[in-house]
N, C-alpha and C. Protein backbone atom coordinates (compact mmCIF):
# COMPACT_ATOMS: atom_id res chain seq x y z
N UNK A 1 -5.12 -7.64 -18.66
CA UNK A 1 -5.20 -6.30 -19.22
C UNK A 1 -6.42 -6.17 -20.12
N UNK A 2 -6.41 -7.22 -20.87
CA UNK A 2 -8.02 -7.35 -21.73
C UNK A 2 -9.49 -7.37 -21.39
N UNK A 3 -9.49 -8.06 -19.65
CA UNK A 3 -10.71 -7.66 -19.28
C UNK A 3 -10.63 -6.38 -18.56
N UNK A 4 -9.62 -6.02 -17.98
CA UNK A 4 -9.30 -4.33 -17.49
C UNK A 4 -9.62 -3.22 -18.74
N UNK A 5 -9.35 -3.53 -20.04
CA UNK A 5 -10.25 -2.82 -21.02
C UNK A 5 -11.93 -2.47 -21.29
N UNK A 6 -12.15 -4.00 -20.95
CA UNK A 6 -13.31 -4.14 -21.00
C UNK A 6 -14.14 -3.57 -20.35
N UNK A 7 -13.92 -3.65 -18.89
CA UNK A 7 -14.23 -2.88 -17.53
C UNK A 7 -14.58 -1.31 -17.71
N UNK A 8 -13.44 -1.27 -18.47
CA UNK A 8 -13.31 0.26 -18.07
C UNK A 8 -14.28 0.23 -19.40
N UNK A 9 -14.32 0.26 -20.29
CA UNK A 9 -15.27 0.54 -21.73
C UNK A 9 -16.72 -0.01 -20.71
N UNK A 10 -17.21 -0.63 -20.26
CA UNK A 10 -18.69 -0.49 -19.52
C UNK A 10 -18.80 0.11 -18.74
N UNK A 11 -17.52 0.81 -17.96
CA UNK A 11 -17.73 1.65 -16.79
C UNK A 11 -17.93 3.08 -17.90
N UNK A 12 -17.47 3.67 -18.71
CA UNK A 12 -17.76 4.39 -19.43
C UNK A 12 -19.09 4.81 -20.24
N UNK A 13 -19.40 3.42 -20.15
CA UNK A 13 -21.15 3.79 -20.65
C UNK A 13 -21.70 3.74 -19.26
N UNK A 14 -21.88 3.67 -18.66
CA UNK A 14 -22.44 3.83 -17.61
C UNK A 14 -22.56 2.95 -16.92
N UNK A 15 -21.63 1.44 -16.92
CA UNK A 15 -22.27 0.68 -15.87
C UNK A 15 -22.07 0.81 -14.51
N UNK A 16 -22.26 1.30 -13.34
CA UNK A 16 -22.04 1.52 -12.38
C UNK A 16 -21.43 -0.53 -11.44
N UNK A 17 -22.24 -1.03 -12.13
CA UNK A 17 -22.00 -2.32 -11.23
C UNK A 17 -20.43 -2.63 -11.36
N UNK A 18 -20.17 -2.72 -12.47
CA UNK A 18 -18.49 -2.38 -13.04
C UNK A 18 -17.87 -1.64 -11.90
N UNK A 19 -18.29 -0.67 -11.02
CA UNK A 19 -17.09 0.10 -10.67
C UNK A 19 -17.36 -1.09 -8.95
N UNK A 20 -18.68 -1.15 -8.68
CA UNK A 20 -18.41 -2.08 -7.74
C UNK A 20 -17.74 -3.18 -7.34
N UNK A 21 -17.90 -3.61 -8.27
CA UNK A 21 -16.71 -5.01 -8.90
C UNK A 21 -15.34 -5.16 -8.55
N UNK A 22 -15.20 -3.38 -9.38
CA UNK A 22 -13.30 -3.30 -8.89
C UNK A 22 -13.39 -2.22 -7.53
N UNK A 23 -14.31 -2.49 -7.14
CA UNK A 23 -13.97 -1.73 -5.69
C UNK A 23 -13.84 -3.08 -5.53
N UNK A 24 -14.99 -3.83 -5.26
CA UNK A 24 -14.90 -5.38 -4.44
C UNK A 24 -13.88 -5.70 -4.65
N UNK A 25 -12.99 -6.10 -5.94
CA UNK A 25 -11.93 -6.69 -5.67
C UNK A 25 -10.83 -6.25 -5.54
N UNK A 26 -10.54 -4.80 -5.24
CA UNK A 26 -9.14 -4.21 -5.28
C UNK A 26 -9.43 -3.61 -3.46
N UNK A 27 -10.49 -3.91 -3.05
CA UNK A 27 -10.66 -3.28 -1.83
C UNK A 27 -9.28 -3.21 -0.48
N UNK A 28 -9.69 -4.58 -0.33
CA UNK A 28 -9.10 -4.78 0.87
C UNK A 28 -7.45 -4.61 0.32
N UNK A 29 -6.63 -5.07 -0.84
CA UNK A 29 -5.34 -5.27 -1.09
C UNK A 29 -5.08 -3.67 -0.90
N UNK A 30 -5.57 -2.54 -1.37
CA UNK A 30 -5.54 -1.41 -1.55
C UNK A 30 -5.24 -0.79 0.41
N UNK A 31 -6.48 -1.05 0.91
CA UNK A 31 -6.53 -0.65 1.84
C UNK A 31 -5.39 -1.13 3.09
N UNK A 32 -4.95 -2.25 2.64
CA UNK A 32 -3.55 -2.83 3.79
C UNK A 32 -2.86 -2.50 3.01
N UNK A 33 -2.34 -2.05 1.68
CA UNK A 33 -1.30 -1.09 1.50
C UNK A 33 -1.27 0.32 2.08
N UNK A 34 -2.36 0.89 2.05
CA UNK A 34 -2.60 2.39 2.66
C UNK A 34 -1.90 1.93 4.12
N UNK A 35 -2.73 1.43 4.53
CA UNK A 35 -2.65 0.91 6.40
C UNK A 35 -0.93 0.76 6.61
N UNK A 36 -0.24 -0.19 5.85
CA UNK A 36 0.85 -0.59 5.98
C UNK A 36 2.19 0.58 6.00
N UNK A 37 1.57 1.62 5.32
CA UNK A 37 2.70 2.67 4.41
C UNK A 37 2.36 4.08 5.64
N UNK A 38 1.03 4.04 6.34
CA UNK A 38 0.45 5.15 6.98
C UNK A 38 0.07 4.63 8.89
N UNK A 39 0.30 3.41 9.03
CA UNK A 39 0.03 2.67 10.26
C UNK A 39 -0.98 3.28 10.91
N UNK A 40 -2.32 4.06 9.91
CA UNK A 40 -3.17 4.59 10.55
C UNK A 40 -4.62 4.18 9.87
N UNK A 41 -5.16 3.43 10.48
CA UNK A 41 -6.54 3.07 9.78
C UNK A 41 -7.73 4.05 9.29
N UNK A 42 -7.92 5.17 10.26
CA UNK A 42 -8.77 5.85 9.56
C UNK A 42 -7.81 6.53 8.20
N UNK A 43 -7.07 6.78 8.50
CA UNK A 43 -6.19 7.72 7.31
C UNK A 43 -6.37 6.81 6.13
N UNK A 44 -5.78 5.33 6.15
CA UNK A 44 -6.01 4.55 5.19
C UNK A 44 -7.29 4.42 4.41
N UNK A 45 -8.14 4.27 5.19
CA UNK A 45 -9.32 4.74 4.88
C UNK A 45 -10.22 5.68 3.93
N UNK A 46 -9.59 6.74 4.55
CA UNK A 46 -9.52 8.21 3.79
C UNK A 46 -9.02 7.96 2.42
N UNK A 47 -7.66 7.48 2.28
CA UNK A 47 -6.87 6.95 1.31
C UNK A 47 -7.88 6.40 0.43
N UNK A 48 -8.30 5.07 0.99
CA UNK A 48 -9.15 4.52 -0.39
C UNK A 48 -10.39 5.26 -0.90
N UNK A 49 -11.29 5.79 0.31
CA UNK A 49 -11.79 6.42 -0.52
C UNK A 49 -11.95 7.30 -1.14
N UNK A 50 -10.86 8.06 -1.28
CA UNK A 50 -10.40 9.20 -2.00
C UNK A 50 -10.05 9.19 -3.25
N UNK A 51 -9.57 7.77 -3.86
CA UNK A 51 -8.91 6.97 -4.65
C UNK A 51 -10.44 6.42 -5.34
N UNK A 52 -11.21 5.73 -4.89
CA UNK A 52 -12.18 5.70 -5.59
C UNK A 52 -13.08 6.45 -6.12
N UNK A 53 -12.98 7.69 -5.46
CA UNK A 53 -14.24 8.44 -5.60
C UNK A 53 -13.18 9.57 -7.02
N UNK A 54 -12.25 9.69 -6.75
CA UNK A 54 -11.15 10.41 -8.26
C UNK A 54 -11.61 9.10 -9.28
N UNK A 55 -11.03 7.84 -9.04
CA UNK A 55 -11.03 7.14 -10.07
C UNK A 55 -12.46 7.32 -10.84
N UNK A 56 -13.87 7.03 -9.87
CA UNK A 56 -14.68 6.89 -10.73
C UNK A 56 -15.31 8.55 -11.23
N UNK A 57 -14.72 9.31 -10.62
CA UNK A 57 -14.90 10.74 -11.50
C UNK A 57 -14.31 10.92 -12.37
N UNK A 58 -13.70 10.58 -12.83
CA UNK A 58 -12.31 10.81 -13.83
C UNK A 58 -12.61 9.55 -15.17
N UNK A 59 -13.41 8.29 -14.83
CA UNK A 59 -13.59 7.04 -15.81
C UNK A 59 -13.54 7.45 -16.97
N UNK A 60 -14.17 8.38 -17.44
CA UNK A 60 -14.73 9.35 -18.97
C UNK A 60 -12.89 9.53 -19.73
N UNK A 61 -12.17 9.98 -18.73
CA UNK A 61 -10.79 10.06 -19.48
C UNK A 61 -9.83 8.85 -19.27
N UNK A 62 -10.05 8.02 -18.42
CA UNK A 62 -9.37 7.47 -18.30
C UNK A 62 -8.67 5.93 -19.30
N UNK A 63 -7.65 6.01 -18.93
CA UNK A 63 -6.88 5.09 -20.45
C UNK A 63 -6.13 3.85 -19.99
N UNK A 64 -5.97 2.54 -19.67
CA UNK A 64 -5.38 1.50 -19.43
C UNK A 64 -4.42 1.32 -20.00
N UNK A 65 -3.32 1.81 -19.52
CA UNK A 65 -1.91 1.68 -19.51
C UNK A 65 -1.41 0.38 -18.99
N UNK A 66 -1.09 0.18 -17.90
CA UNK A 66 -0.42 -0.95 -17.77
C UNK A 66 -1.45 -1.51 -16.36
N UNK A 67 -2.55 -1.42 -16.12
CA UNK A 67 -3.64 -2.43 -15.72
C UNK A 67 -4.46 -1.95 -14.78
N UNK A 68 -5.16 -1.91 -14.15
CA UNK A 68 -6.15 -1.40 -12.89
C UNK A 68 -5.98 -1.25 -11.62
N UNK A 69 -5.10 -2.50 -11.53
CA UNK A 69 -4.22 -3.35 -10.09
C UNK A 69 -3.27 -2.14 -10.05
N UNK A 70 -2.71 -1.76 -11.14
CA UNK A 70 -1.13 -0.86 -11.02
C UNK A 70 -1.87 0.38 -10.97
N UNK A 71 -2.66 0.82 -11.99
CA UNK A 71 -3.47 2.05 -11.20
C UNK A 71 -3.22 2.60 -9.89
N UNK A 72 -4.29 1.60 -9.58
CA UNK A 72 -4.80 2.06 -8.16
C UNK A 72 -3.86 2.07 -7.13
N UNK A 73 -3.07 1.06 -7.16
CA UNK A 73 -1.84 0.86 -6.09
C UNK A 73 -1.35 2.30 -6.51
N UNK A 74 -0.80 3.01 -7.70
CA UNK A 74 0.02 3.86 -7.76
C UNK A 74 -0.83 4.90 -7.08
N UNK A 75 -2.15 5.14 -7.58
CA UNK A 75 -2.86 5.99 -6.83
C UNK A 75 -3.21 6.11 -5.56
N UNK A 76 -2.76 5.34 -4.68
CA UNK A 76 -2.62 4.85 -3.54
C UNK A 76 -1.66 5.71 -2.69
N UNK A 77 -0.38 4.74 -3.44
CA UNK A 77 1.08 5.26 -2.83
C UNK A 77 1.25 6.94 -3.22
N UNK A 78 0.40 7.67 -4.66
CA UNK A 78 0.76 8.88 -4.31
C UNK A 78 -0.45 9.82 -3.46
N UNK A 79 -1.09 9.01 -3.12
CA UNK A 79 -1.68 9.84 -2.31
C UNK A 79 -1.63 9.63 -0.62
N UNK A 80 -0.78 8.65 -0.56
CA UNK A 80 0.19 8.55 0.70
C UNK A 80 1.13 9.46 0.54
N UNK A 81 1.83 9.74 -0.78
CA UNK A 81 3.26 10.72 -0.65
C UNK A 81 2.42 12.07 -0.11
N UNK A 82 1.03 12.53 -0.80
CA UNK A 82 0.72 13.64 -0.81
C UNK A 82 0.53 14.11 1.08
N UNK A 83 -0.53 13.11 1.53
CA UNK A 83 -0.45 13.11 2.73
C UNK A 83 1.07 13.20 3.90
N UNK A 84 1.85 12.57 3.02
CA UNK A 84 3.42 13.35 4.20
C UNK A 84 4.00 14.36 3.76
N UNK A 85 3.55 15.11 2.42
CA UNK A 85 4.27 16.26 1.62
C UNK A 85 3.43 17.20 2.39
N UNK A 86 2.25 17.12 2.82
CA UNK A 86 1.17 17.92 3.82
C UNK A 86 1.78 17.82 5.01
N UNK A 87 1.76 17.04 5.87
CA UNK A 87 2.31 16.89 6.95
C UNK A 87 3.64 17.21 7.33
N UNK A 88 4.85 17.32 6.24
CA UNK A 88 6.12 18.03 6.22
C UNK A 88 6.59 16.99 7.40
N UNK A 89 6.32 15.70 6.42
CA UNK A 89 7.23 14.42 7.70
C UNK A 89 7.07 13.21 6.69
N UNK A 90 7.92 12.15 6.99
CA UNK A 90 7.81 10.82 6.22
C UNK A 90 7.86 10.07 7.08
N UNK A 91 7.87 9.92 8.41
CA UNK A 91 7.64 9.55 9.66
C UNK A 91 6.54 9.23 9.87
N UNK A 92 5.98 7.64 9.98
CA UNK A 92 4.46 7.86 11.05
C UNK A 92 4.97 7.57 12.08
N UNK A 93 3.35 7.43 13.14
CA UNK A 93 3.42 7.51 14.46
C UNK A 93 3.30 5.82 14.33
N UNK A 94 4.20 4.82 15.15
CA UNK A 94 4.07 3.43 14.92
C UNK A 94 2.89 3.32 15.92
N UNK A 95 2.71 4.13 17.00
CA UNK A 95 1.05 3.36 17.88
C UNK A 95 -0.13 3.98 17.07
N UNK A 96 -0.08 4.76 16.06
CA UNK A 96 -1.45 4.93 15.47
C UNK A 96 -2.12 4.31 14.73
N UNK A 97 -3.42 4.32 15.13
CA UNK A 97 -4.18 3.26 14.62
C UNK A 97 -4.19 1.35 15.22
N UNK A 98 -3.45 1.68 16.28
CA UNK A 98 -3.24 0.01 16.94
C UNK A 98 -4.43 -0.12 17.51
N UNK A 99 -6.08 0.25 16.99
CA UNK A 99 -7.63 -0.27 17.69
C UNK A 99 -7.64 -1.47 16.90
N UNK A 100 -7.04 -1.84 16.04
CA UNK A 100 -7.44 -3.27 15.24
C UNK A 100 -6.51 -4.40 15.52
N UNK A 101 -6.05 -4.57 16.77
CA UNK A 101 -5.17 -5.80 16.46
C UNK A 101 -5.32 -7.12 16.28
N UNK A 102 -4.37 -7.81 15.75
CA UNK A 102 -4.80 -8.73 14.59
C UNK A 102 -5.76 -9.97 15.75
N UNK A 103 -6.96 -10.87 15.18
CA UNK A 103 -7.89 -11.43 16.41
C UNK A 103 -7.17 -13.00 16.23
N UNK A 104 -6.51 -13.70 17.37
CA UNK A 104 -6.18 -14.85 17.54
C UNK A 104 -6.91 -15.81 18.33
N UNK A 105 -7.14 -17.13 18.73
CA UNK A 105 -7.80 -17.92 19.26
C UNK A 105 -7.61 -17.52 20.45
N UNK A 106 -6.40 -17.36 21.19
CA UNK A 106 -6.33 -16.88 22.51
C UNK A 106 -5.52 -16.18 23.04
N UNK A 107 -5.34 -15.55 24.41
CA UNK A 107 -4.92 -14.50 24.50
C UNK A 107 -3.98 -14.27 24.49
N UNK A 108 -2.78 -15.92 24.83
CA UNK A 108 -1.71 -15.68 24.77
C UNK A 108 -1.01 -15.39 22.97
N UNK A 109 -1.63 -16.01 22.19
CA UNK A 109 -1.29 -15.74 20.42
C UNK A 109 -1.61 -14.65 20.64
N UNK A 110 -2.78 -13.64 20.54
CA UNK A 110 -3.23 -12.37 20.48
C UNK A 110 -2.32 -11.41 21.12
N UNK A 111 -1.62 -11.43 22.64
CA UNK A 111 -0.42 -10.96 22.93
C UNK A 111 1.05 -10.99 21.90
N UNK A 112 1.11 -12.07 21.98
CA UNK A 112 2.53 -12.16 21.28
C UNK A 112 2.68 -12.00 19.44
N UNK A 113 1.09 -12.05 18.81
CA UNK A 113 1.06 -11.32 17.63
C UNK A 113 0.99 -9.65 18.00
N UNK A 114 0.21 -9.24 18.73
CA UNK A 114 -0.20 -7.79 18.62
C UNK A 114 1.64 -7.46 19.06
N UNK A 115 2.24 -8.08 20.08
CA UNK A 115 3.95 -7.44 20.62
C UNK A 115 4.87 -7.33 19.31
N UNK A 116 4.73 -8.61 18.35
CA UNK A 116 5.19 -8.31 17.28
C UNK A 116 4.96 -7.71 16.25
N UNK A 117 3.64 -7.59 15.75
CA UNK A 117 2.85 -6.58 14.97
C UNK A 117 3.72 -5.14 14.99
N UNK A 118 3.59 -5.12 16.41
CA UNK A 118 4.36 -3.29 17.09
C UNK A 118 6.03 -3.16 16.76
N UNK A 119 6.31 -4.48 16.98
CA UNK A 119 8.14 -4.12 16.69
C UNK A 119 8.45 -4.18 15.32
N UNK A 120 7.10 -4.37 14.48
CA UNK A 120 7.54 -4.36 12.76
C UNK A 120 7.26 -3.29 12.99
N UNK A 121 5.59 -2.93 12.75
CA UNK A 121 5.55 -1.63 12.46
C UNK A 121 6.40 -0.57 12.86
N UNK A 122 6.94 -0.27 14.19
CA UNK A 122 8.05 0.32 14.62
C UNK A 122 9.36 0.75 14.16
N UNK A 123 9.15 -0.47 13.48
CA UNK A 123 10.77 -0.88 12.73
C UNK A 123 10.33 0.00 11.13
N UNK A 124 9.26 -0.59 10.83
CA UNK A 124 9.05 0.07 8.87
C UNK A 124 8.94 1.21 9.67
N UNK A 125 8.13 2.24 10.49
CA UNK A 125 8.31 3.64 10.70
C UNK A 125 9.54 4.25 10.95
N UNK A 126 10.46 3.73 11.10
CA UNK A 126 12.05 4.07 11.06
C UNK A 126 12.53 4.12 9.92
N UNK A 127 12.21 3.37 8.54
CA UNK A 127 12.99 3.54 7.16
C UNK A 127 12.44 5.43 6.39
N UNK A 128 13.30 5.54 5.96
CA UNK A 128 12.75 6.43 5.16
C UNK A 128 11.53 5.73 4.19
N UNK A 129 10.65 6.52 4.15
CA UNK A 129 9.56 6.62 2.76
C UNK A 129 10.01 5.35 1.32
N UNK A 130 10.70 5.97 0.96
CA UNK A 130 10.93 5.70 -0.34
C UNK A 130 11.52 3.68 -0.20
N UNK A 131 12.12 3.57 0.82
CA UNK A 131 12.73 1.85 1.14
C UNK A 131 11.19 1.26 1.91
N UNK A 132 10.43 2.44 3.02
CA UNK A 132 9.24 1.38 3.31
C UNK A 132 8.32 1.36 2.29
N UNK A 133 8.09 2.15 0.69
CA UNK A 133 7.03 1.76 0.21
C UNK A 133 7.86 0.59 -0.68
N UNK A 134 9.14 0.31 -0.92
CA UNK A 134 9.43 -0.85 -1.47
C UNK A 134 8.98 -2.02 -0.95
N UNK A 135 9.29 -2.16 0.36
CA UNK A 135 8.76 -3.27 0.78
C UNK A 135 7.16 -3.39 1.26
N UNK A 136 6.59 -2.53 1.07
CA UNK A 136 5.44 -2.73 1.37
C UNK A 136 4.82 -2.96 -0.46
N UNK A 137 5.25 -2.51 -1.19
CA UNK A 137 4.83 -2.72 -2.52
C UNK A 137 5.04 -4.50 -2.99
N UNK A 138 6.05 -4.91 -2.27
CA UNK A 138 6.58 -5.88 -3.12
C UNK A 138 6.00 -7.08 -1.64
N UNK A 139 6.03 -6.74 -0.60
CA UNK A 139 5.76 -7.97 0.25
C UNK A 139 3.97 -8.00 0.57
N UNK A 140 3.59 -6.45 0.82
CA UNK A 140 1.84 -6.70 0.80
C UNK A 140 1.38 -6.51 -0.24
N UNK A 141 1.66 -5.74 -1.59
CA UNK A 141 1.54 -5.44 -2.77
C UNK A 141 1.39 -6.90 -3.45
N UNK A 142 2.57 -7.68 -3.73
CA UNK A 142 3.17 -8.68 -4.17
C UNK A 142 3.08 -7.97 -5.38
N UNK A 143 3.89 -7.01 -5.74
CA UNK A 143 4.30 -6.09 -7.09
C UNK A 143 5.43 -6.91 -7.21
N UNK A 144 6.00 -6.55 -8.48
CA UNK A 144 7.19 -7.38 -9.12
C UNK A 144 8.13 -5.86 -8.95
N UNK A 145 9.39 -6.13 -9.02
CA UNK A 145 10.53 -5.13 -9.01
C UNK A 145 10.36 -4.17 -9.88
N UNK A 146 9.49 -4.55 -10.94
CA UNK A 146 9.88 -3.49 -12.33
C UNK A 146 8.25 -2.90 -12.07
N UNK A 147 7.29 -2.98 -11.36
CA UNK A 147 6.26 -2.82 -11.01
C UNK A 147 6.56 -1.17 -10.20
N UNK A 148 7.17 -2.08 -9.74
CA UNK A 148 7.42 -0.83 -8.29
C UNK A 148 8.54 0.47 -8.41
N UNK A 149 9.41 -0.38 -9.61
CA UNK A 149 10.41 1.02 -10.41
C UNK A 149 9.10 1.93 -11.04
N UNK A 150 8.35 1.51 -12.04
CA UNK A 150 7.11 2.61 -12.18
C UNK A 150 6.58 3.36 -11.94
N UNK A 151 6.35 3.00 -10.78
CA UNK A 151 5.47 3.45 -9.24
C UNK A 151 6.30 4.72 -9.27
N UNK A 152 7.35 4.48 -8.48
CA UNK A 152 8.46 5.37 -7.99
C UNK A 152 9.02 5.67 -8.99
N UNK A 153 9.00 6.04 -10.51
CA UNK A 153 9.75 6.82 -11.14
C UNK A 153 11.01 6.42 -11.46
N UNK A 154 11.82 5.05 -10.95
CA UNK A 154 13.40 5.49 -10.84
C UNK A 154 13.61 3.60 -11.62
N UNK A 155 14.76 3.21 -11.76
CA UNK A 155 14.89 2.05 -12.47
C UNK A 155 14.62 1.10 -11.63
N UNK A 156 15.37 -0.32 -11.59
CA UNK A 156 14.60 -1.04 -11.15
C UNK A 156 16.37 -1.58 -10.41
N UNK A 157 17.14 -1.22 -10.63
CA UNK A 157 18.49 -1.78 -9.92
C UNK A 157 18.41 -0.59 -8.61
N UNK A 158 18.00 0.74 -8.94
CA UNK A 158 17.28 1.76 -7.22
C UNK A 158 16.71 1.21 -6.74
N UNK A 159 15.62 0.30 -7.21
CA UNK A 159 14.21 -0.19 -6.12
C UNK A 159 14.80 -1.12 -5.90
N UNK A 160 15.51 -2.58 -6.69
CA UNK A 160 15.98 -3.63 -5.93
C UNK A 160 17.48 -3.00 -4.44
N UNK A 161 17.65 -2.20 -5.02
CA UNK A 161 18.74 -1.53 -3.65
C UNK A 161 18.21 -1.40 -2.36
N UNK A 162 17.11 -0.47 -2.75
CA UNK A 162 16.20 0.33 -1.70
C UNK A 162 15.69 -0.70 -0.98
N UNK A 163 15.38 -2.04 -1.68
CA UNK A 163 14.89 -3.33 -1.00
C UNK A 163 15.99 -3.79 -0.06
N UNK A 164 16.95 -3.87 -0.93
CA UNK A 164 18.08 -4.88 0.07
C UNK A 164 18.64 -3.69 1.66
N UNK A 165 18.65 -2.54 0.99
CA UNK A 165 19.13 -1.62 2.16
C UNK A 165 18.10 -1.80 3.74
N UNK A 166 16.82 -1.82 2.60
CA UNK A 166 15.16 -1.77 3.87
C UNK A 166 15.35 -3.05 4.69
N UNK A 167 15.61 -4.20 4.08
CA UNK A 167 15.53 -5.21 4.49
C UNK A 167 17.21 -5.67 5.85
N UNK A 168 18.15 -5.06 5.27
CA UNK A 168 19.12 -5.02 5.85
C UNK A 168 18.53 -3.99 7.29
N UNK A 169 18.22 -2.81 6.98
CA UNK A 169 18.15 -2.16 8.44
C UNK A 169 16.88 -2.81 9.20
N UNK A 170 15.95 -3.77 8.54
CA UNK A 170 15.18 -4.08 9.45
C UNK A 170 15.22 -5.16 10.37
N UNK A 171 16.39 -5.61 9.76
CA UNK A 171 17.19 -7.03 10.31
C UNK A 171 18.34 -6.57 11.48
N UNK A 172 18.86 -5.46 11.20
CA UNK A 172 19.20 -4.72 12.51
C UNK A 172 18.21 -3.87 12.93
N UNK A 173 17.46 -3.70 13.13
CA UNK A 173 16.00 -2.95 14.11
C UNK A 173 15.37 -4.22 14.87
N UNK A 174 15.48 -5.24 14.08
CA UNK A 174 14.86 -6.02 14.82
C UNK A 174 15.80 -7.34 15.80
N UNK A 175 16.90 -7.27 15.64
CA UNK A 175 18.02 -7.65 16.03
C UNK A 175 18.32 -9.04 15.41
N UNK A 176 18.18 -9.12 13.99
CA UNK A 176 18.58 -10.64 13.16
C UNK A 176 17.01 -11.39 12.84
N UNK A 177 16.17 -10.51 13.54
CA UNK A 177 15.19 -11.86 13.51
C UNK A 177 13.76 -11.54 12.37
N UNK A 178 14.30 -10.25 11.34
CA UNK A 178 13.78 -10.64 9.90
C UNK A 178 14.62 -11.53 8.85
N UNK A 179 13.31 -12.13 8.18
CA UNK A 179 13.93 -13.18 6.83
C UNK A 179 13.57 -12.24 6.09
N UNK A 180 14.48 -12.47 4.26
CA UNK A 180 14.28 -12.07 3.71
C UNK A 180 13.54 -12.38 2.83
């Protein structure tokens, strides 16, 4: 939190290299949360940089509350909510965005990751909103429980629920064969 002060007090005078920094390092975690919550890469996309380009317009007011990491993730996830409050759905499409599948040594791994890739994603596009950003907060996030009550507004015995419920229906979606 102390060098997240710091950051932000040089990003305030003007250091621009500062904001590169925490792009560089919040990049990619940011962007496979978008991806994960929206199963759509350009959208995710959109997501981050929409998120950066507010954050670093806004630096002049901005105040370190509880850290940079939690920031941005929150700014993240609500500008995922905003995008399905637009769309008048909490539903994605599970084949959108499948141009990136994951690259394996050969074709038979590359098959049988990309087949499973599809029956998760499939499966998180079936939870409501509010249980897939739990688990996407807490398993690609690696947010802590009371992290992710924040996030979402609500205590932290709702979000550990919302976990066990997500995790329960994905273990029947997928027929037994998620761990928890």
């Amino acid at each position: 939190m102390l060098d997240d002060r710091r950051l932000i007090g040089r990003l305030k005078q003007g250091d621009r290299e500062v904001l590169r920094q925490v792009y560089v390092t919040y990049k990619d975690t940011l962007l496979t949360l978008a991806y994960a919550l929206l199963h759509d890469m350009n959208a995710a996309e959109d997501i981050l940089h929409d998120v950066f380009v507010s954050f670093a317009g806004n630096v002049e007011g901005f105040k370190v509350r509880s850290g940079l990491r939690q920031y941005l993730t929150t700014a993240v996830v609500n500008r995922v909510r905003d995008r399905f409050r637009r769309q008048n759905t909490h539903r994605v499409d599970p084949g959108a965005g499948q141009g990136s599948a994951p690259m394996a040594a050969s074709a038979e791994r590359a098959a049988v990751l990309s087949e499973e890739t599809q029956r998760l994603t499939g499966a998180l596009a079936r939870l409501p909103l509010e249980q897939r950003e739990v688990i996407t907060l807490r398993l690609k996030a690696g947010m802590k429980f009371r992290e992710v009550a924040e996030i979402q507004k609500t205590s932290i015995a709702t979000v550990q629920g919302r976990y066990r419920y997500a995790v329960g229906k994905l273990q029947a979606l997928l027929g037994g064969e998620c761990e928890e």
